[in-house]
N, C-alpha and C. Protein backbone atom coordinates (compact mmCIF):
# COMPACT_ATOMS: atom_id res chain seq x y z
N UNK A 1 290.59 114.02 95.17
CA UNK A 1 289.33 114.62 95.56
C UNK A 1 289.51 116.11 95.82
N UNK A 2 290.26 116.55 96.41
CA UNK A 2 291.17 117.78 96.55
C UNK A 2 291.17 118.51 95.30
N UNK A 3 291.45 118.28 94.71
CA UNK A 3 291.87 118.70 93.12
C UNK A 3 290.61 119.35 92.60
N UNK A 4 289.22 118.28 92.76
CA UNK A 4 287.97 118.28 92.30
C UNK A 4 287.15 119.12 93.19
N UNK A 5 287.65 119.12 94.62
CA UNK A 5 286.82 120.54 94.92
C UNK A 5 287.39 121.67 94.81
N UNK A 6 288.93 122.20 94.17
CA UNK A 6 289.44 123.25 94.34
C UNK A 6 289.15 123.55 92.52
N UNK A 7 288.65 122.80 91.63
CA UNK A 7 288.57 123.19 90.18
C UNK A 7 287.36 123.54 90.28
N UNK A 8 285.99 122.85 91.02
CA UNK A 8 284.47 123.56 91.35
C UNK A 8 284.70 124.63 91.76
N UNK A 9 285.49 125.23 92.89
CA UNK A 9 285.59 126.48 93.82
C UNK A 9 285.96 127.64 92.63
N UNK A 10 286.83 126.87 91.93
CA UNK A 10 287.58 128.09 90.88
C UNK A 10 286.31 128.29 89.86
N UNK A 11 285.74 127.38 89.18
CA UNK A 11 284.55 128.02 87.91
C UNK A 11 283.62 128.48 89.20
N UNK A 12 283.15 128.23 90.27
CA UNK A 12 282.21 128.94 91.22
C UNK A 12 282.22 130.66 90.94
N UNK A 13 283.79 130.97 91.01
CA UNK A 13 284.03 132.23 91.57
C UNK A 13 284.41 132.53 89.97
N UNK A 14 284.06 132.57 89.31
CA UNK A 14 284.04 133.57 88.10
C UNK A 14 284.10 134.85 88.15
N UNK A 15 284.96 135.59 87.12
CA UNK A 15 285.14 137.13 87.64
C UNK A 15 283.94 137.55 87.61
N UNK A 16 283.21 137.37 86.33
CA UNK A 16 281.54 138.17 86.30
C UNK A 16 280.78 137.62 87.37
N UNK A 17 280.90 136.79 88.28
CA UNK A 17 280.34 136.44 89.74
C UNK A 17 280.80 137.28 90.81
N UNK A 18 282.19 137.53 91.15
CA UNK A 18 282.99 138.47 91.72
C UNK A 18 282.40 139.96 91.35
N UNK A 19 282.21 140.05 90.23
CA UNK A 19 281.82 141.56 89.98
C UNK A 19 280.18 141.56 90.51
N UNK A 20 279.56 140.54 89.99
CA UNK A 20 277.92 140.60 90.54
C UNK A 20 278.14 140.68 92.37
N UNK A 21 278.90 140.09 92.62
CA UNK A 21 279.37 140.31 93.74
C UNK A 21 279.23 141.73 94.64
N UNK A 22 280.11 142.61 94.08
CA UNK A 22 280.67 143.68 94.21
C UNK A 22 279.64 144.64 94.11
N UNK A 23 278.89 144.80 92.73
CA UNK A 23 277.85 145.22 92.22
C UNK A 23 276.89 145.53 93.30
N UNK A 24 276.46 144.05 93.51
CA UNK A 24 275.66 143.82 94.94
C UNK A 24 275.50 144.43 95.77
N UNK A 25 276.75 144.51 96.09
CA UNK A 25 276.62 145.15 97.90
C UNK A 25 276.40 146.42 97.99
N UNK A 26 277.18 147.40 96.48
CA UNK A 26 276.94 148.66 96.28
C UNK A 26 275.18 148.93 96.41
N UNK A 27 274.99 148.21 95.65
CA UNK A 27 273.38 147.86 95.08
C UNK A 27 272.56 147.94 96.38
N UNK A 28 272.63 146.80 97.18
CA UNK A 28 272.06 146.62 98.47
C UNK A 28 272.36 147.57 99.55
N UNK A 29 273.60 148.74 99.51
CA UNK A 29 273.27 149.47 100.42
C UNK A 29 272.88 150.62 100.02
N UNK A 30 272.42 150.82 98.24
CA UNK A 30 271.67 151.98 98.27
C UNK A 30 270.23 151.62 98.81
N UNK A 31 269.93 150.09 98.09
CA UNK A 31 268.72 149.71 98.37
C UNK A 31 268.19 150.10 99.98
N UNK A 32 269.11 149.39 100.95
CA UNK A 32 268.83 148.84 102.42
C UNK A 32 268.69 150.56 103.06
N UNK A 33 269.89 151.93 102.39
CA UNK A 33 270.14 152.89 102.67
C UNK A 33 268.79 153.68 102.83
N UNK A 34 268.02 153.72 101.62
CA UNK A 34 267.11 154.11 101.46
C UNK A 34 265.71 153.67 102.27
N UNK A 35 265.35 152.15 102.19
CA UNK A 35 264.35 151.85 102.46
C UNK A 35 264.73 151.91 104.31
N UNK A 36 265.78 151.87 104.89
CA UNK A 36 265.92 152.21 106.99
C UNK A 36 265.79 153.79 106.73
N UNK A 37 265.94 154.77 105.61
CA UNK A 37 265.34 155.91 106.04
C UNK A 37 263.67 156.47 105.89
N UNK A 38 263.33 155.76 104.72
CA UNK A 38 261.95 156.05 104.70
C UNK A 38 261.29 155.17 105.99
N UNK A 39 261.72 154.13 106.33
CA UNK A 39 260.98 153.64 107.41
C UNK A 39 261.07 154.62 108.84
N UNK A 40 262.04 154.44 109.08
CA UNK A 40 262.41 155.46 110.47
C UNK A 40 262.01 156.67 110.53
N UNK A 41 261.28 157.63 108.80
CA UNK A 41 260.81 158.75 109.12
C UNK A 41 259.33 158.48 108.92
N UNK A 42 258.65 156.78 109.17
CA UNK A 42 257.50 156.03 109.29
C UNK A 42 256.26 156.18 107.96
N UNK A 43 257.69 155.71 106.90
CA UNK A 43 256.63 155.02 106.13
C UNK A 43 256.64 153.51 106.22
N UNK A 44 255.72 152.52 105.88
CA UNK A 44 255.39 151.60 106.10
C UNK A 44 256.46 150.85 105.11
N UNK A 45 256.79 149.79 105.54
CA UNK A 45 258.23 148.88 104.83
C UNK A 45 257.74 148.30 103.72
N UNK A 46 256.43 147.83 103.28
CA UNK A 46 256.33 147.32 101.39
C UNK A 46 256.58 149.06 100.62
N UNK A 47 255.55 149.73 100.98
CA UNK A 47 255.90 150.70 99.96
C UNK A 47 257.39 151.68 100.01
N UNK A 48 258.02 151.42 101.14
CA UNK A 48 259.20 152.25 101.04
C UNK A 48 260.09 151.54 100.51
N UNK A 49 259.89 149.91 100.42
CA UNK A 49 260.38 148.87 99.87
C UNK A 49 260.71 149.43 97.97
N UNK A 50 259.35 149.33 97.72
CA UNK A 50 258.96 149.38 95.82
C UNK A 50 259.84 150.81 95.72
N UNK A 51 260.12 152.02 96.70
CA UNK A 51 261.29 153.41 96.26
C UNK A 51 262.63 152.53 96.45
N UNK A 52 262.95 152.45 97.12
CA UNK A 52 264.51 151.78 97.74
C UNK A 52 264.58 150.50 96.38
N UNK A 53 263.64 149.42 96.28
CA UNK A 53 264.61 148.98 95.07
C UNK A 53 264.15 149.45 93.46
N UNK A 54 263.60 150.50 93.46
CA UNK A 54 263.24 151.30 92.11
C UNK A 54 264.39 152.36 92.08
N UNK A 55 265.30 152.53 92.83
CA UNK A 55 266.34 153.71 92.82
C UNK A 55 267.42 152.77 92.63
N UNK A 56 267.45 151.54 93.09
CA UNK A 56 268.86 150.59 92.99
C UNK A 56 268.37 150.27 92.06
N UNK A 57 267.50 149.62 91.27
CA UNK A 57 267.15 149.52 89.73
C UNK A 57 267.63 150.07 89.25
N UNK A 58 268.12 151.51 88.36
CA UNK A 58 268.86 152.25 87.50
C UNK A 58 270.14 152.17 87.81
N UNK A 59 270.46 152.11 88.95
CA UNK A 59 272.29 151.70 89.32
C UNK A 59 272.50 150.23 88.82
N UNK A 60 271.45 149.71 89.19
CA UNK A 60 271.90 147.86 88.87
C UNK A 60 271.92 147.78 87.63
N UNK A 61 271.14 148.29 86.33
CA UNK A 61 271.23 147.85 85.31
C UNK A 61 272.35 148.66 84.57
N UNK A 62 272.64 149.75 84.72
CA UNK A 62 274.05 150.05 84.30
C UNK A 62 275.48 149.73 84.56
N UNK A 63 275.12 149.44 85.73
CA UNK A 63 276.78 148.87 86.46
C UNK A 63 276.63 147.21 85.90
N UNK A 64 275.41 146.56 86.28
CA UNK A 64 275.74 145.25 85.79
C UNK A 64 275.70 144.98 84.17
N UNK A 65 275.13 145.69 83.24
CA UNK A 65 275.44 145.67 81.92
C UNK A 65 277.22 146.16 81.26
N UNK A 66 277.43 147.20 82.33
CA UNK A 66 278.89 148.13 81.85
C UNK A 66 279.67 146.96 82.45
N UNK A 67 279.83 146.66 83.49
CA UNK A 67 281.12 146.54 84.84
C UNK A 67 280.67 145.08 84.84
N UNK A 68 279.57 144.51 85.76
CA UNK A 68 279.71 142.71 85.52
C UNK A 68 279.41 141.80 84.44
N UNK A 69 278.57 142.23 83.64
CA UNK A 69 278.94 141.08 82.56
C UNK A 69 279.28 141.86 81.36
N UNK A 70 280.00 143.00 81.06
CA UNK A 70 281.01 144.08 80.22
C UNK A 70 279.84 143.60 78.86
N UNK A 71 278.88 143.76 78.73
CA UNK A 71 278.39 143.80 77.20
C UNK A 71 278.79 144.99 77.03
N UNK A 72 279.22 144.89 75.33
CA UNK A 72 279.66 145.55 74.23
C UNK A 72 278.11 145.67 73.54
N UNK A 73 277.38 144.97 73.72
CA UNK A 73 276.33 145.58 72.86
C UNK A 73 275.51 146.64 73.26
N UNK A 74 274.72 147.66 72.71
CA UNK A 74 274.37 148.94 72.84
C UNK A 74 272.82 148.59 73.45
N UNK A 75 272.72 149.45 74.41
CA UNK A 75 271.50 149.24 75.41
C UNK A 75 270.20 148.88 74.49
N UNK A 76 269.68 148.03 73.97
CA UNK A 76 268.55 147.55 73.05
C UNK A 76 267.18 147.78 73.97
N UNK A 77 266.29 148.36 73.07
CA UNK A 77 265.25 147.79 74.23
C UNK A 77 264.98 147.15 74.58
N UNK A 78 265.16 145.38 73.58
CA UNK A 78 264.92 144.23 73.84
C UNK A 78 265.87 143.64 75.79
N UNK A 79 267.20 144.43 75.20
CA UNK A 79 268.15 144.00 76.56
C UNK A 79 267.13 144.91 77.83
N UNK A 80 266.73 146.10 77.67
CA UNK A 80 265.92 147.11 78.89
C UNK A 80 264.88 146.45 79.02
N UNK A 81 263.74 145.96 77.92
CA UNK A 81 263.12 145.27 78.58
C UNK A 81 262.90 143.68 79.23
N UNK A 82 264.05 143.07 78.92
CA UNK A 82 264.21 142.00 79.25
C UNK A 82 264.67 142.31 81.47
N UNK A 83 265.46 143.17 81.09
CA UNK A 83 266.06 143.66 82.56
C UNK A 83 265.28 143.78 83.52
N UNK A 84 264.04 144.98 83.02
CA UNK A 84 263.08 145.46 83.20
C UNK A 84 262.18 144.16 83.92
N UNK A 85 261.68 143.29 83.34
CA UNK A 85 261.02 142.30 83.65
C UNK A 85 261.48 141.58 84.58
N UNK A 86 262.77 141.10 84.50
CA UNK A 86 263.59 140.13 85.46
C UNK A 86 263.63 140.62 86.93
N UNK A 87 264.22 142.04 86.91
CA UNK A 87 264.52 142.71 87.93
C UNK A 87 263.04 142.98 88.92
N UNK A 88 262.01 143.74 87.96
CA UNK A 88 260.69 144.08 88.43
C UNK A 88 259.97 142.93 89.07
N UNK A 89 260.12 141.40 88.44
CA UNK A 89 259.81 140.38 89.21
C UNK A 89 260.49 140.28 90.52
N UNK A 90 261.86 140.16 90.41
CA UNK A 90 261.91 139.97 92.13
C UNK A 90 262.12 140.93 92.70
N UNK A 91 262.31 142.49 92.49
CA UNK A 91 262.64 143.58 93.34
C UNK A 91 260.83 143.72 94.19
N UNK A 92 259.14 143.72 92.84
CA UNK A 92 258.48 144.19 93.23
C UNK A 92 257.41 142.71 93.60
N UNK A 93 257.94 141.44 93.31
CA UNK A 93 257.00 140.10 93.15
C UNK A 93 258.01 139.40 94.42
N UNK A 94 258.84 138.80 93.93
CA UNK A 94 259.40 137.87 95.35
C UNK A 94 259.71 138.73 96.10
N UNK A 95 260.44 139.82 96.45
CA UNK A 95 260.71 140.51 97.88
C UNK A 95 259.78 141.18 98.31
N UNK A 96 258.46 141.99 98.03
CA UNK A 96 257.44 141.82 98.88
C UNK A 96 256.91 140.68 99.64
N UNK A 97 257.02 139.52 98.51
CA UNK A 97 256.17 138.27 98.99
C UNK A 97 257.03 137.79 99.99
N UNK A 98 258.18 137.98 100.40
CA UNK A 98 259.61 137.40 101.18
C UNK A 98 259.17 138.00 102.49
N UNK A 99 259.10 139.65 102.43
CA UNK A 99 258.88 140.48 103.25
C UNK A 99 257.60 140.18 103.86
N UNK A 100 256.54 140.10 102.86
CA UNK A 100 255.05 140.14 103.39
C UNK A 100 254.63 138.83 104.45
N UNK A 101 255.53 137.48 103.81
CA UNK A 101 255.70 136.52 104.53
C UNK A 101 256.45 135.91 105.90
N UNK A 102 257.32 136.84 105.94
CA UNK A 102 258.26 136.73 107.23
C UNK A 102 258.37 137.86 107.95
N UNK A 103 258.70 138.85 107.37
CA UNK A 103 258.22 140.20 108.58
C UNK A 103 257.03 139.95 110.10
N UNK A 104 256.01 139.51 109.49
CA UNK A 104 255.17 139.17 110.84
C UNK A 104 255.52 138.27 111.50
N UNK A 105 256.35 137.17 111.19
CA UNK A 105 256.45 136.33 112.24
C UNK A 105 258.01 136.65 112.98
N UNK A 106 258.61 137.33 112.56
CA UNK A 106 260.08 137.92 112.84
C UNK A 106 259.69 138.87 113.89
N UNK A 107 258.36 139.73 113.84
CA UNK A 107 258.04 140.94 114.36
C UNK A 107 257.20 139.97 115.64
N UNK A 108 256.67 139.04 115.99
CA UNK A 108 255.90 138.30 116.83
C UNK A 108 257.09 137.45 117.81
N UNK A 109 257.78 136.96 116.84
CA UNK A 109 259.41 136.03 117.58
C UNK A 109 260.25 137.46 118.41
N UNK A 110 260.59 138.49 117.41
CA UNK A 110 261.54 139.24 118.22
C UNK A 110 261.15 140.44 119.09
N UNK A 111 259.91 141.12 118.86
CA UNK A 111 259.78 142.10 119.56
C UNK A 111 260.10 143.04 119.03
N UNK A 112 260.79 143.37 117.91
CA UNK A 112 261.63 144.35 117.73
C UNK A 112 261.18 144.65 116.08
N UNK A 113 260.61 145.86 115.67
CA UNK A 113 260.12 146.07 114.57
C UNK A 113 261.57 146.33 113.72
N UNK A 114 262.44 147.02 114.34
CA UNK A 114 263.52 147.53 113.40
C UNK A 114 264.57 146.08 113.04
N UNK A 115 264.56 145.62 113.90
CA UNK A 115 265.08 144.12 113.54
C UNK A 115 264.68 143.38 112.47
N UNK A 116 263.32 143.12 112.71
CA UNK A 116 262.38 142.30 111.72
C UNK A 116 262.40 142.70 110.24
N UNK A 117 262.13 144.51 110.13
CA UNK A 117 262.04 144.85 109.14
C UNK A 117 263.81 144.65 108.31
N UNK A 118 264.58 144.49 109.03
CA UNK A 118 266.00 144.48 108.71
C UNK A 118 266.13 143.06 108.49
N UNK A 119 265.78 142.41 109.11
CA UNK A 119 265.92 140.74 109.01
C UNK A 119 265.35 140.57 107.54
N UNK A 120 264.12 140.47 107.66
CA UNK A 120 263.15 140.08 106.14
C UNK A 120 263.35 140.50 104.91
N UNK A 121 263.93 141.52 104.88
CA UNK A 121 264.65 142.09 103.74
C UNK A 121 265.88 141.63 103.13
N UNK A 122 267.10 141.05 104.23
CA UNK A 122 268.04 140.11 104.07
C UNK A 122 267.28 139.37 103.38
N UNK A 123 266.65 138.39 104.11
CA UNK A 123 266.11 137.18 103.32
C UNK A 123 265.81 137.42 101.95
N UNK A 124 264.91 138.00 101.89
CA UNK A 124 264.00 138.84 100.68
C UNK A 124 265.21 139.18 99.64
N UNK A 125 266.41 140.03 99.73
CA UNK A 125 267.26 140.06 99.07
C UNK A 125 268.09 138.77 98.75
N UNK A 126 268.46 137.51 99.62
CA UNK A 126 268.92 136.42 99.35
C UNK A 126 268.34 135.81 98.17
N UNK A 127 267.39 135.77 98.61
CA UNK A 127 266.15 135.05 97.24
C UNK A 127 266.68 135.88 95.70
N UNK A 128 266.27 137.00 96.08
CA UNK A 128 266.26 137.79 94.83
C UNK A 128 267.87 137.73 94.33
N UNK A 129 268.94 138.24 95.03
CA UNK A 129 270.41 137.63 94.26
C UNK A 129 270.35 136.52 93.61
N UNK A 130 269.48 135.23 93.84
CA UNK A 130 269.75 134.14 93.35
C UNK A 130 269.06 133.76 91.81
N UNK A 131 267.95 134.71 92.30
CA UNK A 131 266.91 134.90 90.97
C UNK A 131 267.19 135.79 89.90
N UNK A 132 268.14 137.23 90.29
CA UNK A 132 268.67 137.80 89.37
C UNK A 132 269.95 137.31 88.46
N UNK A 133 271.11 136.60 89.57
CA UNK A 133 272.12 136.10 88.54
C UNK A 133 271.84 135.35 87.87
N UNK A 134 271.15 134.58 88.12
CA UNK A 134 271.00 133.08 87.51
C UNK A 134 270.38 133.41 85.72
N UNK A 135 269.23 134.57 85.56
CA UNK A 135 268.33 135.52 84.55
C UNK A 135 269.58 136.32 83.81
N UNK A 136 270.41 137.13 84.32
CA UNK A 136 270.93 138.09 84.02
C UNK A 136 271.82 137.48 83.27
N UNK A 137 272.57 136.42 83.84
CA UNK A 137 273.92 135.70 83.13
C UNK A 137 273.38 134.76 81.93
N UNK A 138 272.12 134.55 82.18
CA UNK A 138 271.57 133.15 81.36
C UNK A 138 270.78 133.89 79.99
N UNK A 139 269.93 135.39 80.31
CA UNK A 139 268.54 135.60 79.65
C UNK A 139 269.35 137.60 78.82
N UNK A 140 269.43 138.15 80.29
CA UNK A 140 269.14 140.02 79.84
C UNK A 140 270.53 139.59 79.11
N UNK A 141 271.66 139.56 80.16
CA UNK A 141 273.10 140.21 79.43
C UNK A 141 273.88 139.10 78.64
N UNK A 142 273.13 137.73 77.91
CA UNK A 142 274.05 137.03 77.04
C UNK A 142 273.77 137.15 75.84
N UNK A 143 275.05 136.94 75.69
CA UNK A 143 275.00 137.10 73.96
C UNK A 143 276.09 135.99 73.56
N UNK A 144 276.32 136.19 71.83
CA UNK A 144 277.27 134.96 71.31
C UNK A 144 278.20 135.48 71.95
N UNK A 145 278.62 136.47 71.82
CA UNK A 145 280.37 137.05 71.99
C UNK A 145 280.65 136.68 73.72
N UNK A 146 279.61 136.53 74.54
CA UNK A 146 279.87 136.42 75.90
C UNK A 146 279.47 134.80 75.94
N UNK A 147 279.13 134.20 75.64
CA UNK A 147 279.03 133.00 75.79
C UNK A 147 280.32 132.20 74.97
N UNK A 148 281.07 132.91 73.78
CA UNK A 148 282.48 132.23 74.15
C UNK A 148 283.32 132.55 74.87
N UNK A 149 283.42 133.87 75.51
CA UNK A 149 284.32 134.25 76.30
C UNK A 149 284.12 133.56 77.55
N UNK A 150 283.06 132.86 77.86
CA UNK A 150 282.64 132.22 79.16
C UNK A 150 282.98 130.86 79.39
N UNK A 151 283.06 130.41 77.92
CA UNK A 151 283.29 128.41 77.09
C UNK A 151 284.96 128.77 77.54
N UNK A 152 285.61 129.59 77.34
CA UNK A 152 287.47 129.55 77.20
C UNK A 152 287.57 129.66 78.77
């Protein structure tokens, strides 16, 4: 049984998972960087939201096309707009709706606006990591040549 959860753990952690990984966090603290300064100099958290992940948008799709899943193929528009779509759904569709939905009751439970707005955005980003790899590995960045390198 041992055996069988340490061979799941190993295909779990795939390097191009490790790198989405990595990617990530870079990603999320330009994102998070941006959107605790437009708030704190009091703009309102959806629209400082749509700048903060429209600036990690152009970092994410180059680092994760170059660096996590290494396509060799040449930026297509078909691949930009496929990205385009995936990303724009949950950066500007589920993490508002994440935010728009839990922010008020985070802000009613804690008291604390800077919390809440920090809390809901976690969430809001949880969702969306799960919605981007799952698209990115499956839809924008596969191709034949990466889908055997993925089978070996």
């Amino acid at each position: 049984m041992a055996k069988k959860n340490k061979h799941h753990a190993k295909n779990f952690l795939t390097p191009d998972k490790i790198r989405y990984m990595i990617v990530g966090v870079i990603n999320t603290i330009i994102d998070f960087g941006i959107l605790m300064i437009l708030t704190f100099i009091g703009m309102r958290i959806v629209p400082a939201n749509f700048i903060s992940t429209g600036t990690a948008f152009i970092f994410s799709f180059i680092a994760n096309k170059n660096y996590t899943f290494r396509s060799s193929e040449r930026a297509s528009s078909r691949m930009i707009v496929k990205f385009i779509a995936v990303t724009l759904i949950s950066a500007w569709g589920i993490q508002p709706l994440v935010i728009g939905l839990t922010n008020p009751a985070l802000r009613d439970i804690f008291h604390d606006e800077l919390f809440a707005n920090f809390t809901s955005k976690c969430l809001a980003i949880g969702v969306g990591l799960i919605w981007n790899y799952t698209l990115y590995s499956s839809f924008v960045f596969y191709t034949t040549k990466r889908a055997r390198r993925v089978a070996n």
